[in-house]
Protein backbone atom coordinates (compact mmCIF):
# COMPACT_ATOMS: atom_id res chain seq x y z
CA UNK A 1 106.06 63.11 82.12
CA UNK A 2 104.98 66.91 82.81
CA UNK A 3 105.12 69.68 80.10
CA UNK A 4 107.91 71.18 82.43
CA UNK A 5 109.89 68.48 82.34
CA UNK A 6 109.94 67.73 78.40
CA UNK A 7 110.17 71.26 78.07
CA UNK A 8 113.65 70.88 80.13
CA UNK A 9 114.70 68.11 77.96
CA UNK A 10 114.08 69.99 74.97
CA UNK A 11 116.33 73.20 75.85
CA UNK A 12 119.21 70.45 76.47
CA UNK A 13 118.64 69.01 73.52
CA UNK A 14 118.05 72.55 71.66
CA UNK A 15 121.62 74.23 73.36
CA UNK A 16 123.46 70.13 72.19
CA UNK A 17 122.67 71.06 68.71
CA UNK A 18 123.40 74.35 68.36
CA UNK A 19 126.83 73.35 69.55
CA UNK A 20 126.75 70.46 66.52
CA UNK A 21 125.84 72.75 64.24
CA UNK A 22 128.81 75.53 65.70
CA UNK A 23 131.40 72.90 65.24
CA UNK A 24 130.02 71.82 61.75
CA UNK A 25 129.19 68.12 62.97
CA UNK A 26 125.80 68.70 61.11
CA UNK A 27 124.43 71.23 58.28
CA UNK A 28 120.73 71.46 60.09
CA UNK A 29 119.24 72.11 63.66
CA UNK A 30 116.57 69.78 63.60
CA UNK A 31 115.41 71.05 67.02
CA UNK A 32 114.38 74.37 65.31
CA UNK A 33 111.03 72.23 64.18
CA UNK A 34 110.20 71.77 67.97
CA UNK A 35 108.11 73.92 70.06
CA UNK A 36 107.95 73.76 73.49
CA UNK A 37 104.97 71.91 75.05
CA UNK A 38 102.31 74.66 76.82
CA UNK A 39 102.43 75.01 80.82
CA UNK A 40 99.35 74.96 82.63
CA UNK A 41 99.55 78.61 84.56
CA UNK A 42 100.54 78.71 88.16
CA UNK A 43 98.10 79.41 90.70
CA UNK A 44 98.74 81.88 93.20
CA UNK A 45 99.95 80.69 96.63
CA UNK A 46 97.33 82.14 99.40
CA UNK A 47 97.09 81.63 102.92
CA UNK A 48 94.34 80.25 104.78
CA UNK A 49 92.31 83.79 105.99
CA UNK A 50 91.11 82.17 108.98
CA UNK A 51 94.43 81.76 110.24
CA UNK A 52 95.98 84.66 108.66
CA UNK A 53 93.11 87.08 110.47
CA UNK A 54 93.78 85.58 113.74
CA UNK A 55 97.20 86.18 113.82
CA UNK A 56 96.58 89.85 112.79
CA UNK A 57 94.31 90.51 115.33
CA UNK A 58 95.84 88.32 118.10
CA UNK A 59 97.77 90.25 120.71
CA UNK A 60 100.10 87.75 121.10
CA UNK A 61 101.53 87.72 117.55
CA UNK A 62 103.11 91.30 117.28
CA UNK A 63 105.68 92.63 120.83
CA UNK A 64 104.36 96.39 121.60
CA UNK A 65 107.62 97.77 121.36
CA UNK A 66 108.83 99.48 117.93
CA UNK A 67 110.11 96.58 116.06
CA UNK A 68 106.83 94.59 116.60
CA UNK A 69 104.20 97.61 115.75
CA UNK A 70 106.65 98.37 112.68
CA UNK A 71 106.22 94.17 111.96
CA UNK A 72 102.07 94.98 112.57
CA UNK A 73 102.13 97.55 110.24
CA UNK A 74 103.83 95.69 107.59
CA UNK A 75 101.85 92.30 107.64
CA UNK A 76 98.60 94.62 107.86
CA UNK A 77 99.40 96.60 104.51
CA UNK A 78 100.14 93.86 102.32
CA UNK A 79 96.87 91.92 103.18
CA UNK A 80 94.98 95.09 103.66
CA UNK A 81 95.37 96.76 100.79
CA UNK A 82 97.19 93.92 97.99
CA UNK A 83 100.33 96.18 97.42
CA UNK A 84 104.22 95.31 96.40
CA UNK A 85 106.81 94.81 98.89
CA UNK A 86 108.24 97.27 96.31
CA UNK A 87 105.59 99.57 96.02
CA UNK A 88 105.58 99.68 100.28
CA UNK A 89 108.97 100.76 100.92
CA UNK A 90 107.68 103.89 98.68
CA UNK A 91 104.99 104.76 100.72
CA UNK A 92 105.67 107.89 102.52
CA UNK A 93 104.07 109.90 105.33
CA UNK A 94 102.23 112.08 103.25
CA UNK A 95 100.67 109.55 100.92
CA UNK A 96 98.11 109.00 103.79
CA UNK A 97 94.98 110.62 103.81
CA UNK A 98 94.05 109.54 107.17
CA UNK A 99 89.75 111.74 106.90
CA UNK A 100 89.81 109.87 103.31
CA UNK A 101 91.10 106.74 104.54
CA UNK A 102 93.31 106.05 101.67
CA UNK A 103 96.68 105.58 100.95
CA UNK A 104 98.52 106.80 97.48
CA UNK A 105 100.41 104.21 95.75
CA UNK A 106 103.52 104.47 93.36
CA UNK A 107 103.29 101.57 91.07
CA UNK A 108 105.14 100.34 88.45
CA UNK A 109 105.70 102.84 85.56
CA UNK A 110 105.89 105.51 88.20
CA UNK A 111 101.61 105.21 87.67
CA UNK A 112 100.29 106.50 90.98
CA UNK A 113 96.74 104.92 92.21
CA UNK A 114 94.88 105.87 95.21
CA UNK A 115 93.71 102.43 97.75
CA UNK A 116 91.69 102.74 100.36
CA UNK A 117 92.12 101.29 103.77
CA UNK A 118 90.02 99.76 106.85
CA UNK A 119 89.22 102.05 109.90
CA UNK A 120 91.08 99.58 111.95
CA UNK A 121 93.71 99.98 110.11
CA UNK A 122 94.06 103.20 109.59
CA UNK A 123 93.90 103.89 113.37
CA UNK A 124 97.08 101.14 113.49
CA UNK A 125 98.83 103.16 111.58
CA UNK A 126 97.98 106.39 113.65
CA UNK A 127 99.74 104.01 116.31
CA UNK A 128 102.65 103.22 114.36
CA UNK A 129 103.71 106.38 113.69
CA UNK A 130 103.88 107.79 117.20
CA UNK A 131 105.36 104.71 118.07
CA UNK A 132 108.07 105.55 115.14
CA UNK A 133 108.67 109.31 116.00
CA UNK A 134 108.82 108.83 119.87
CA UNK A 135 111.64 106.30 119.21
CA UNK A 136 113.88 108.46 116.26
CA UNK A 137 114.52 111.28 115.04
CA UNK A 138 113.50 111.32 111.68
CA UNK A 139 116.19 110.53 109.30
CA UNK A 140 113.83 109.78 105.90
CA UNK A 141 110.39 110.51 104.48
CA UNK A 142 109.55 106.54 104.12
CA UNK A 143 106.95 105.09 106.49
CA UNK A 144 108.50 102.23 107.04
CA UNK A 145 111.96 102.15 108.98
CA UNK A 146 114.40 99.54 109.80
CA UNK A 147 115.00 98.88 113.80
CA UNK A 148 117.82 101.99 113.20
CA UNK A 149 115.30 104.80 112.35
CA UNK A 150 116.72 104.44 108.39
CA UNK A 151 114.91 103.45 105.23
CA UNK A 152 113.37 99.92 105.20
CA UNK A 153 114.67 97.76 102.41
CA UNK A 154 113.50 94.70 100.43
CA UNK A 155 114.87 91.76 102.60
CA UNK A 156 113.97 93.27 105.84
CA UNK A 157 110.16 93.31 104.39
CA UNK A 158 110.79 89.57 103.42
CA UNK A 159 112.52 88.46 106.60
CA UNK A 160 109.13 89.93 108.50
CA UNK A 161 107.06 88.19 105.94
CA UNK A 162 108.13 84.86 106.31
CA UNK A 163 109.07 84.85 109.81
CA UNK A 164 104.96 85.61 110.61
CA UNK A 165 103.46 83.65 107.94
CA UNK A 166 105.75 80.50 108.76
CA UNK A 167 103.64 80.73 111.94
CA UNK A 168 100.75 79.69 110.10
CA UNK A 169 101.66 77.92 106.79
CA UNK A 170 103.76 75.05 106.39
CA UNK A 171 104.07 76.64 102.78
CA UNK A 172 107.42 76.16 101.20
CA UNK A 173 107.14 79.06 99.03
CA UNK A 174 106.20 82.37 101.75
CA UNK A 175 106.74 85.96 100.56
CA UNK A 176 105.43 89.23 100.23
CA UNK A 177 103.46 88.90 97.20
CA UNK A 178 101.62 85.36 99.13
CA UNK A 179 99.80 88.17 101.19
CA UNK A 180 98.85 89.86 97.59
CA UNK A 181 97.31 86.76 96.48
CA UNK A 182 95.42 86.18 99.46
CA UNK A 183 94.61 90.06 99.24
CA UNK A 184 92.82 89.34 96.07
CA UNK A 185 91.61 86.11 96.37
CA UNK A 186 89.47 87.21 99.72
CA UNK A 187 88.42 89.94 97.52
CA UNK A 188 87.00 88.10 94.53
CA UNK A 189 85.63 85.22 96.98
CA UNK A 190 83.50 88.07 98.38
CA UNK A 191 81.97 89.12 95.44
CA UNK A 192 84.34 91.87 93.98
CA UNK A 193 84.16 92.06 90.52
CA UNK A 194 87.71 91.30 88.27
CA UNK A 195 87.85 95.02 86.76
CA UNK A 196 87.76 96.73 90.08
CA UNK A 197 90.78 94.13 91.87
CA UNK A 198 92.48 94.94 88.45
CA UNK A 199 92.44 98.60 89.67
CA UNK A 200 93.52 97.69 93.17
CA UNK A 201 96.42 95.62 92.53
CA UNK A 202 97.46 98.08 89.95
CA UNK A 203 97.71 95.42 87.32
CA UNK A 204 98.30 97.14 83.52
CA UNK A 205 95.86 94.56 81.45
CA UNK A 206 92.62 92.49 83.17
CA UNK A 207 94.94 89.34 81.56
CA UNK A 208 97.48 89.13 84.95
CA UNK A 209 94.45 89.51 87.09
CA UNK A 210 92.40 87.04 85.65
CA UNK A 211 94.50 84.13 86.94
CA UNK A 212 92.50 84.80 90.13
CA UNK A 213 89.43 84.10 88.93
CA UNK A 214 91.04 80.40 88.35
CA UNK A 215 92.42 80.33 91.82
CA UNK A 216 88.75 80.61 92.58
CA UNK A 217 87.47 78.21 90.55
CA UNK A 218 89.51 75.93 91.79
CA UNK A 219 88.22 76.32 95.07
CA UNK A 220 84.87 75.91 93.80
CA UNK A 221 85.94 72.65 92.22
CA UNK A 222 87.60 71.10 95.44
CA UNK A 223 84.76 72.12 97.20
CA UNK A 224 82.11 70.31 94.89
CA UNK A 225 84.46 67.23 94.89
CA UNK A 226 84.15 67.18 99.05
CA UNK A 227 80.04 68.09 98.92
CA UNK A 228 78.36 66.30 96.17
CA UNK A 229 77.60 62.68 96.48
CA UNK A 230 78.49 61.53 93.08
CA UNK A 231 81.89 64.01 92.41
């Protein structure tokens, strides 16, 4: 049986006696002497980046009009620079430096950190927001706008995510933060060292990054298992 599972059993079992010991049925909890068993961590969900580059760059994937170059731009921030859906629906016009190539970031804590971005991207969002300003008038500061001209909001970013990604992954679990992992993971695959994707995905301790480097390792491990003759 999997440490998740006992681990269920044991907060039934835990919440039964407490309500023994509330109606006086017994004088001890002897479930205060258990511990829970430890979880081996969860690796991060990625996307094959084959796949997920070629339906960036296709020209099939994304309609010209608004809607699709607003879809573009979303799809191509989370990969290309590793941020929150949260931390995107903050990004406003201002925050990009389009001679630095680099985008300023609100992260959690209110900490601001500066990202940089791709020429190719950068030029997409040059793209985007004529698109965006041809089409409204402006009626908010945010970069991203729903199909009204108004602020975007966390569902719409979700509803974008999955509806591209499920394109490509037969994934069960597809969100926002998938294209953070893969974000990362590309990163670290490539040689990037831990400290500097710390700094990137805007991560408090090197601890929460560091489950990356397993992600990797793994990799590395199903990879030997395929290659060598004796794994």
């Amino acid at each position: 049986m999997q440490a998740r599972s006992v681990n269920k059993i044991i907060s039934t079992l835990r919440s039964f006696y407490k309500f023994l010991l509330r109606e006086e049925v017994i004088a001890n909890n002897p479930m205060l002497l258990v511990k829970n068993l430890k979880t081996p961590k969860q690796l991060p969900g990625t996307i094959n980046e084959e796949n997920l580059i070629e339906l960036l760059d296709s020209q099939d994937t994304f309609t010209q009009d608004f809607a699709g170059q607003r879809d573009r731009i979303v799809m191509e921030l989370l990969f290309g620079t590793g941020i929150r859906r949260s931390e995107l629906l903050t990004i406003k016009d201002q925050d990009i430096d389009f001679n630095k190539q680099t985008i300023r970031i609100l992260g959690k804590g209110n900490k601001e950190r500066i990202i940089p971005i791709y020429r190719s991207l950068a030029h997409v969002i040059k793209e985007y927001l004529t698109k965006r300003d041809y089409t409204f008038d402006k009626k908010t500061e945010r970069l991203i706008v729903t199909n009204k001209g108004e602020e975007a909001y966390v569902n719409l970013i979700y509803e974008i995510v999955t509806h591209y990604l499920g394109r490509i992954s037969t994934q069960r679990k597809i969100s926002p933060h998938v294209l953070r992992h893969s974000f990362a993971t590309s990163l670290l695959n490539r040689g990037a060292g831990i400290n500097d994707i710390k700094e990137l995905l805007g991560h408090a301790s090197l601890a929460a990054t560091q489950i990356y480097t397993h992600a990797s390792v793994e990799k590395l491990k199903s990879i030997y298992k395929q290659a060598h003759p004796k794994a």
